[in-house]
C-alpha atoms as a PDB file:
ATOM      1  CA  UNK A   1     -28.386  -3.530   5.515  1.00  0.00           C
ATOM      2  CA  UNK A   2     -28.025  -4.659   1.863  1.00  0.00           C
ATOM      3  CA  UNK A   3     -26.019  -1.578   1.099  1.00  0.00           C
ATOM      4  CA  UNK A   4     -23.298  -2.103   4.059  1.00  0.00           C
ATOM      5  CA  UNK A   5     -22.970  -5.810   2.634  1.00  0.00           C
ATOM      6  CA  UNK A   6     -22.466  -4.818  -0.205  1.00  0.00           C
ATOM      7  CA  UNK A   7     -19.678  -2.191   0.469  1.00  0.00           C
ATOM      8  CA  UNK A   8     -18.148  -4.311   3.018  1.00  0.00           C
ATOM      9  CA  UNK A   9     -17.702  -7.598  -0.026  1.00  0.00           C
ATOM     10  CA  UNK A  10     -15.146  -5.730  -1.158  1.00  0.00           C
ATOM     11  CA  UNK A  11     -12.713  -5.750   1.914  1.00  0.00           C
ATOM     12  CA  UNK A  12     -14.209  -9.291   3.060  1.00  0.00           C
ATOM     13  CA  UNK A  13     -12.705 -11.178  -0.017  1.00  0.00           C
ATOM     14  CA  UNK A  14      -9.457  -9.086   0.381  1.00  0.00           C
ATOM     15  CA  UNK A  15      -9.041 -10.293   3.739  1.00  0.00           C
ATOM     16  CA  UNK A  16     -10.560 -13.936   2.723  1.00  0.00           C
ATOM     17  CA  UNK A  17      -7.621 -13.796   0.013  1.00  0.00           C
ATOM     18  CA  UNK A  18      -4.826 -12.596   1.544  1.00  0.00           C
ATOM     19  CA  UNK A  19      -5.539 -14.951   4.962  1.00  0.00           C
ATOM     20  CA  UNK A  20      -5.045 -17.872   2.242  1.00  0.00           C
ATOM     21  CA  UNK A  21      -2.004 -16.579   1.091  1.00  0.00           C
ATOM     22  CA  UNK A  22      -0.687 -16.242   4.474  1.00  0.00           C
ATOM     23  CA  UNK A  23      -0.237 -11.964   4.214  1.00  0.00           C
ATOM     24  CA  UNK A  24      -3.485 -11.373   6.956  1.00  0.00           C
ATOM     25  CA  UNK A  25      -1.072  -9.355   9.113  1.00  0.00           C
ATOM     26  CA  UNK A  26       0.084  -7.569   5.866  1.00  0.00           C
ATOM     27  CA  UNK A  27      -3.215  -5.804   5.176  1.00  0.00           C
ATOM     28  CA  UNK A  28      -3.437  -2.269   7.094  1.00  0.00           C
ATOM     29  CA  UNK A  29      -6.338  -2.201   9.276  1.00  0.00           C
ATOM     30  CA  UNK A  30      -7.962   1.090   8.080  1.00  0.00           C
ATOM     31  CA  UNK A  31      -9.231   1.420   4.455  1.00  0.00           C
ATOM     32  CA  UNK A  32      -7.519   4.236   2.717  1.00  0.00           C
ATOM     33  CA  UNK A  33     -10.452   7.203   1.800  1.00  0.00           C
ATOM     34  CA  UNK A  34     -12.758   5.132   4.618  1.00  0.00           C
ATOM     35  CA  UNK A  35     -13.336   8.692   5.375  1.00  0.00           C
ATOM     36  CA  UNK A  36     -12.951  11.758   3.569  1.00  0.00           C
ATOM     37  CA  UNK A  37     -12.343  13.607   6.957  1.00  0.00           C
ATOM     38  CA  UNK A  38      -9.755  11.113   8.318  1.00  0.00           C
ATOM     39  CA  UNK A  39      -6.554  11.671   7.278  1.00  0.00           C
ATOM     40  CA  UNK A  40      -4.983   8.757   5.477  1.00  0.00           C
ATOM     41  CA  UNK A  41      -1.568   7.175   6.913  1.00  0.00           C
ATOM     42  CA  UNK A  42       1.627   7.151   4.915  1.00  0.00           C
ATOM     43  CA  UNK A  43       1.912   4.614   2.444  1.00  0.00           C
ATOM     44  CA  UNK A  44       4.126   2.086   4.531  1.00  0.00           C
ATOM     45  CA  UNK A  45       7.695   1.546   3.218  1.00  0.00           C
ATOM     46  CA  UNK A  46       7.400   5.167   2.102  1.00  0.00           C
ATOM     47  CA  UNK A  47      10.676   7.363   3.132  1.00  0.00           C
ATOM     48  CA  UNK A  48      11.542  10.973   2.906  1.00  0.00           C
ATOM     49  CA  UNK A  49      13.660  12.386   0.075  1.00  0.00           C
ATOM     50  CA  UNK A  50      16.815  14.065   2.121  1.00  0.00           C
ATOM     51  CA  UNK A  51      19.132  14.265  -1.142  1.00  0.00           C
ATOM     52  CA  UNK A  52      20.304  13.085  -4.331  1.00  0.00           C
ATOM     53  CA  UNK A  53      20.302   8.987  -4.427  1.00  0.00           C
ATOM     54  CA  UNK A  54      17.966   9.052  -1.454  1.00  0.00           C
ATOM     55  CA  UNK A  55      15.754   5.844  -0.999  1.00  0.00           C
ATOM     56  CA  UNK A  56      11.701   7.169  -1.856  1.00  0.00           C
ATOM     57  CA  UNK A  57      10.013   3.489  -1.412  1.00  0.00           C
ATOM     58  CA  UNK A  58      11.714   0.946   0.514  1.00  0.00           C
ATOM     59  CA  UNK A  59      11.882  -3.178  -1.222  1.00  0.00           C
ATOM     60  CA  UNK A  60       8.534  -4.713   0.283  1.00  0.00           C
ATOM     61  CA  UNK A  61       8.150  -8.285  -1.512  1.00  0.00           C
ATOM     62  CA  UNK A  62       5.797  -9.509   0.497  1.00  0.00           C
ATOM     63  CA  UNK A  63       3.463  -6.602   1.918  1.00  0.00           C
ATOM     64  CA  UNK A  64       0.726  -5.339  -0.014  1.00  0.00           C
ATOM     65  CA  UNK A  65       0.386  -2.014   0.005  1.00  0.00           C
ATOM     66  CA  UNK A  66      -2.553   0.246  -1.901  1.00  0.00           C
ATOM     67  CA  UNK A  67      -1.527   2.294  -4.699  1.00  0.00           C
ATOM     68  CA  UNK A  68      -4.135   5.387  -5.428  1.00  0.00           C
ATOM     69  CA  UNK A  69      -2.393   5.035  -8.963  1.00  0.00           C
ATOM     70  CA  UNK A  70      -3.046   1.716 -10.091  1.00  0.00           C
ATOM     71  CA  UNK A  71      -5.939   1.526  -7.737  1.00  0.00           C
ATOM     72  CA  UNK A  72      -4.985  -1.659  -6.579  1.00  0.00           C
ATOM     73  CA  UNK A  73      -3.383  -3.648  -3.875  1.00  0.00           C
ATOM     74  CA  UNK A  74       0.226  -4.500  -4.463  1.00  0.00           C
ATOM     75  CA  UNK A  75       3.585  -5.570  -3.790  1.00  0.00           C
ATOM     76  CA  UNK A  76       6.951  -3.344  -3.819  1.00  0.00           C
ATOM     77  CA  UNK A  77       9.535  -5.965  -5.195  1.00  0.00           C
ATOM     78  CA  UNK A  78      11.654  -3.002  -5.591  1.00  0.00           C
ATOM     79  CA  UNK A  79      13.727   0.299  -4.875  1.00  0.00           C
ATOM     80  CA  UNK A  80      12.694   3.529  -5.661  1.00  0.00           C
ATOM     81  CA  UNK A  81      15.765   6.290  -5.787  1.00  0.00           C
ATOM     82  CA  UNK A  82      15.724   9.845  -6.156  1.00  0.00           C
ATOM     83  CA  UNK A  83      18.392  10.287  -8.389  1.00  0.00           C
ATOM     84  CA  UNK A  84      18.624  13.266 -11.713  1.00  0.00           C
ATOM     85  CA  UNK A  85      20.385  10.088 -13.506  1.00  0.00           C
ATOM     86  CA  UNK A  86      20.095   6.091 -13.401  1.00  0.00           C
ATOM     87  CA  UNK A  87      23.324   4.795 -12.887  1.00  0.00           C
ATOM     88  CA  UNK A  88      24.436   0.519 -13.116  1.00  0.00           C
ATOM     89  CA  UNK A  89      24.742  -1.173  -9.879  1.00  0.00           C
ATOM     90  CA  UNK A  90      26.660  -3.672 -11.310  1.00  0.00           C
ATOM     91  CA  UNK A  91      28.596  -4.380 -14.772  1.00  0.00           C
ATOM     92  CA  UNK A  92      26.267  -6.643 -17.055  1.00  0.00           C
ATOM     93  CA  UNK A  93      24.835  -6.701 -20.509  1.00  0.00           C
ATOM     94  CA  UNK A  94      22.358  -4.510 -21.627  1.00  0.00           C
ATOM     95  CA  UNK A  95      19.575  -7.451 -22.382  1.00  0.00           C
ATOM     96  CA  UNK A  96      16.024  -5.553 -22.934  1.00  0.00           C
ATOM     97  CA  UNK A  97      15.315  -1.816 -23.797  1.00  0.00           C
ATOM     98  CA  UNK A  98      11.396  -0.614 -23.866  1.00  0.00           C
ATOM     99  CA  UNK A  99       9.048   1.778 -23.312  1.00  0.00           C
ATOM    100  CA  UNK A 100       6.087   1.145 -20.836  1.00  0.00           C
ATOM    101  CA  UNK A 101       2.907   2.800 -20.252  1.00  0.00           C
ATOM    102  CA  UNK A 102       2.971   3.065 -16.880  1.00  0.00           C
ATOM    103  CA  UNK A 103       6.545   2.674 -15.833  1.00  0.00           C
ATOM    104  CA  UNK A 104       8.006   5.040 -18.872  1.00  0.00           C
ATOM    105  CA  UNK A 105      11.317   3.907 -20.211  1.00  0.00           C
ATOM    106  CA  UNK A 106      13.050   0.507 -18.678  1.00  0.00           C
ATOM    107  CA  UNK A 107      16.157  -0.899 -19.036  1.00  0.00           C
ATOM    108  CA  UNK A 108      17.021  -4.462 -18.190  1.00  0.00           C
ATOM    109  CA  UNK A 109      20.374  -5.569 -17.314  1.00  0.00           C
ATOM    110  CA  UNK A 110      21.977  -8.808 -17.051  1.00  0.00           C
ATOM    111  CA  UNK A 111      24.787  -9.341 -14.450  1.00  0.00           C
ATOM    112  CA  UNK A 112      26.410 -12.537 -13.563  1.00  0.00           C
ATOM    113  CA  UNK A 113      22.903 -14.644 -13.563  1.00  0.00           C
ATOM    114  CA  UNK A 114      21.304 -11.329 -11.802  1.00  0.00           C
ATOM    115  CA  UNK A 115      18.518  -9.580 -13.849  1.00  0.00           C
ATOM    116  CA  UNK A 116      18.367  -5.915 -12.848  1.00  0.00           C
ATOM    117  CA  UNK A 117      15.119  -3.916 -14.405  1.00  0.00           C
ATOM    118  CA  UNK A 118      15.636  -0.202 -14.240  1.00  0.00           C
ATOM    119  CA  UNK A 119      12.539   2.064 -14.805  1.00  0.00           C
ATOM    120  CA  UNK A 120      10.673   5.245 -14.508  1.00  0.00           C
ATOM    121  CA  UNK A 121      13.692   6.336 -17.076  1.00  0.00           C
ATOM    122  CA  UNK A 122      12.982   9.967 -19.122  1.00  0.00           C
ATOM    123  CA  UNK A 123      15.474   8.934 -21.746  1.00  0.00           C
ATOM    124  CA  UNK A 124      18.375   6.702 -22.334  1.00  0.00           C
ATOM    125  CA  UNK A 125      21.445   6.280 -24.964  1.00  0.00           C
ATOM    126  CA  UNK A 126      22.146   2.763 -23.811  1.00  0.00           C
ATOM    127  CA  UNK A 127      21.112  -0.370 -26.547  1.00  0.00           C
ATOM    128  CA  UNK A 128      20.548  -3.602 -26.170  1.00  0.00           C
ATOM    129  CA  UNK A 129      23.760  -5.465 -26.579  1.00  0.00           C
ATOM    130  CA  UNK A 130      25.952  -2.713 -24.435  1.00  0.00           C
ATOM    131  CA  UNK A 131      28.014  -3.752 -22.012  1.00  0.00           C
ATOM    132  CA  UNK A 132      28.736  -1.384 -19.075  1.00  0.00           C
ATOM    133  CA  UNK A 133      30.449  -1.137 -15.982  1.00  0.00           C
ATOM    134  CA  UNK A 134      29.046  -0.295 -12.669  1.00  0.00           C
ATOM    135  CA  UNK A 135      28.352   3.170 -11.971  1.00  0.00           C
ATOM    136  CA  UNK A 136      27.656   3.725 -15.718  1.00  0.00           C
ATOM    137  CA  UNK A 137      25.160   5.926 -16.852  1.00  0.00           C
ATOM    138  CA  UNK A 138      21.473   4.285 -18.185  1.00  0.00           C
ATOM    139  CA  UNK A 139      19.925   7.455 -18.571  1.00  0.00           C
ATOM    140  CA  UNK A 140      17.717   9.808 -16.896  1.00  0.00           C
ATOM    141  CA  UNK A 141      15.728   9.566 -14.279  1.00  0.00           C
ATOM    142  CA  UNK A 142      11.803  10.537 -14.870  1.00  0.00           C
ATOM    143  CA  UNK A 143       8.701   9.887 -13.452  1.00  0.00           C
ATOM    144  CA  UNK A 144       5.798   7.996 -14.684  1.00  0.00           C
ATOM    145  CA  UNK A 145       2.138   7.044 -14.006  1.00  0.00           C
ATOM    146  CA  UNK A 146       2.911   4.166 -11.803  1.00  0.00           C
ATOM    147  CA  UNK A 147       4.513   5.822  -8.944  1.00  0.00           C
ATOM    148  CA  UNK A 148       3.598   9.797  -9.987  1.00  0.00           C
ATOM    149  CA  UNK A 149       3.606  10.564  -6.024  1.00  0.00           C
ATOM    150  CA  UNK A 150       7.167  10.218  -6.081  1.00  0.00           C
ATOM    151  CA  UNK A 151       8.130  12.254  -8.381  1.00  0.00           C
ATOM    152  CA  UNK A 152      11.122  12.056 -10.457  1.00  0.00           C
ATOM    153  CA  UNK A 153      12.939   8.970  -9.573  1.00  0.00           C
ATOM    154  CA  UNK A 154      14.390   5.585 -10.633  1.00  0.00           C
ATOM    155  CA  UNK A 155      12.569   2.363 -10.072  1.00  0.00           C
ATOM    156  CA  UNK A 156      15.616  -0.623  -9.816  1.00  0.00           C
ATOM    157  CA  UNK A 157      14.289  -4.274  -9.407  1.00  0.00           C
ATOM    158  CA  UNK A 158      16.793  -7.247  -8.702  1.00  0.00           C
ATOM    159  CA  UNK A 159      16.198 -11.046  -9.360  1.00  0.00           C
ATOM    160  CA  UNK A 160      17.449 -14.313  -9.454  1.00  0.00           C
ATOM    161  CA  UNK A 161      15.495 -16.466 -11.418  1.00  0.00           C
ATOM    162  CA  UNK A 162      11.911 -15.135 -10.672  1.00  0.00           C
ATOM    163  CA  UNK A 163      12.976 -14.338  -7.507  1.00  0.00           C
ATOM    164  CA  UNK A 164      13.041 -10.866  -6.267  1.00  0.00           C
ATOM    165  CA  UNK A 165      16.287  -9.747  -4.365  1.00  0.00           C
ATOM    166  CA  UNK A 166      16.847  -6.435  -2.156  1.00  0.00           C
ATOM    167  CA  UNK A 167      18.839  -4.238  -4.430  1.00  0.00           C
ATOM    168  CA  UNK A 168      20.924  -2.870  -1.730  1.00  0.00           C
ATOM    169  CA  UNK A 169      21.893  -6.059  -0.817  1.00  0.00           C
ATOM    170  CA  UNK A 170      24.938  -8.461  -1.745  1.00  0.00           C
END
């Protein structure tokens, strides 16, 4: 009895946590690995590769999902492309340039009071300080340890503010 309790505390304060914050229907009902002989569901948000530029992971700011990588529960505030090079969605200012540990090289853009973060980069010639044009090159695309399932691919967040905004829309 102990031993279910105590593999079950997990999961309760999960679901204690995410009924306070509202996101109770977010949470998927099975467990991922519940059971090695089940066979897991796909990742939600998840989408099929069909070419070059096609959408990977779809922008989910408000569902948790489970990611084996970071072994955690989290949010997609993003867009994940497959793309063989990162290109500008909009014309801005070249404002940060860094490498991360789990996202690999990210570029951050700023466009008419729009931050754009591009990451999951193999290598880039752009500096901080560069302005570009949409459709300009960043660099190319790579993959890194926080989204290795995917493969090579870029990783494009949008804001306003703090706020996180669907990068394919207006």
């Amino acid at each position: 009895m102990m031993e279910r309790m105590r593999r079950a505390a997990p999961w309760l304060l999960l679901a204690a946590c995410a009924a306070a914050m509202g996101l109770a229907g977010a949470l998927p009902r099975l467990r991922p690995k519940a059971r090695e002989e089940a066979a897991a569901p796909p990742p939600r948000g998840v989408m099929r590769a069909v070419g070059e530029e096609a959408p990977l992971r779809a922008f989910l700011p408000r569902e948790p999902v489970f990611w084996e990588e970071l072994g955690a529960w989290r949010v997609h505030p993003a867009l994940d492309r497959a793309a063989e090079t990162a290109r500008a969605e909009r014309a801005g200012r070249v404002s940060r340039v860094w490498r991360d540990r789990l996202w690999g090289i990210c570029v951050e853009l700023d466009c008419a009071g729009e931050r754009w973060v591009y990451r999951s980069l193999a290598g880039t010639d752009v500096r901080e300080g560069d302005l570009l044009a949409a459709g300009d090159a960043l660099g190319a695309a790579g993959a890194c340890p926080a989204e290795a399932e995917l493969g090579p691919h870029v990783h494009i967040e949008r804001f306003r503010g703090d706020a996180p905004l669907d990068p394919l829309g207006e």
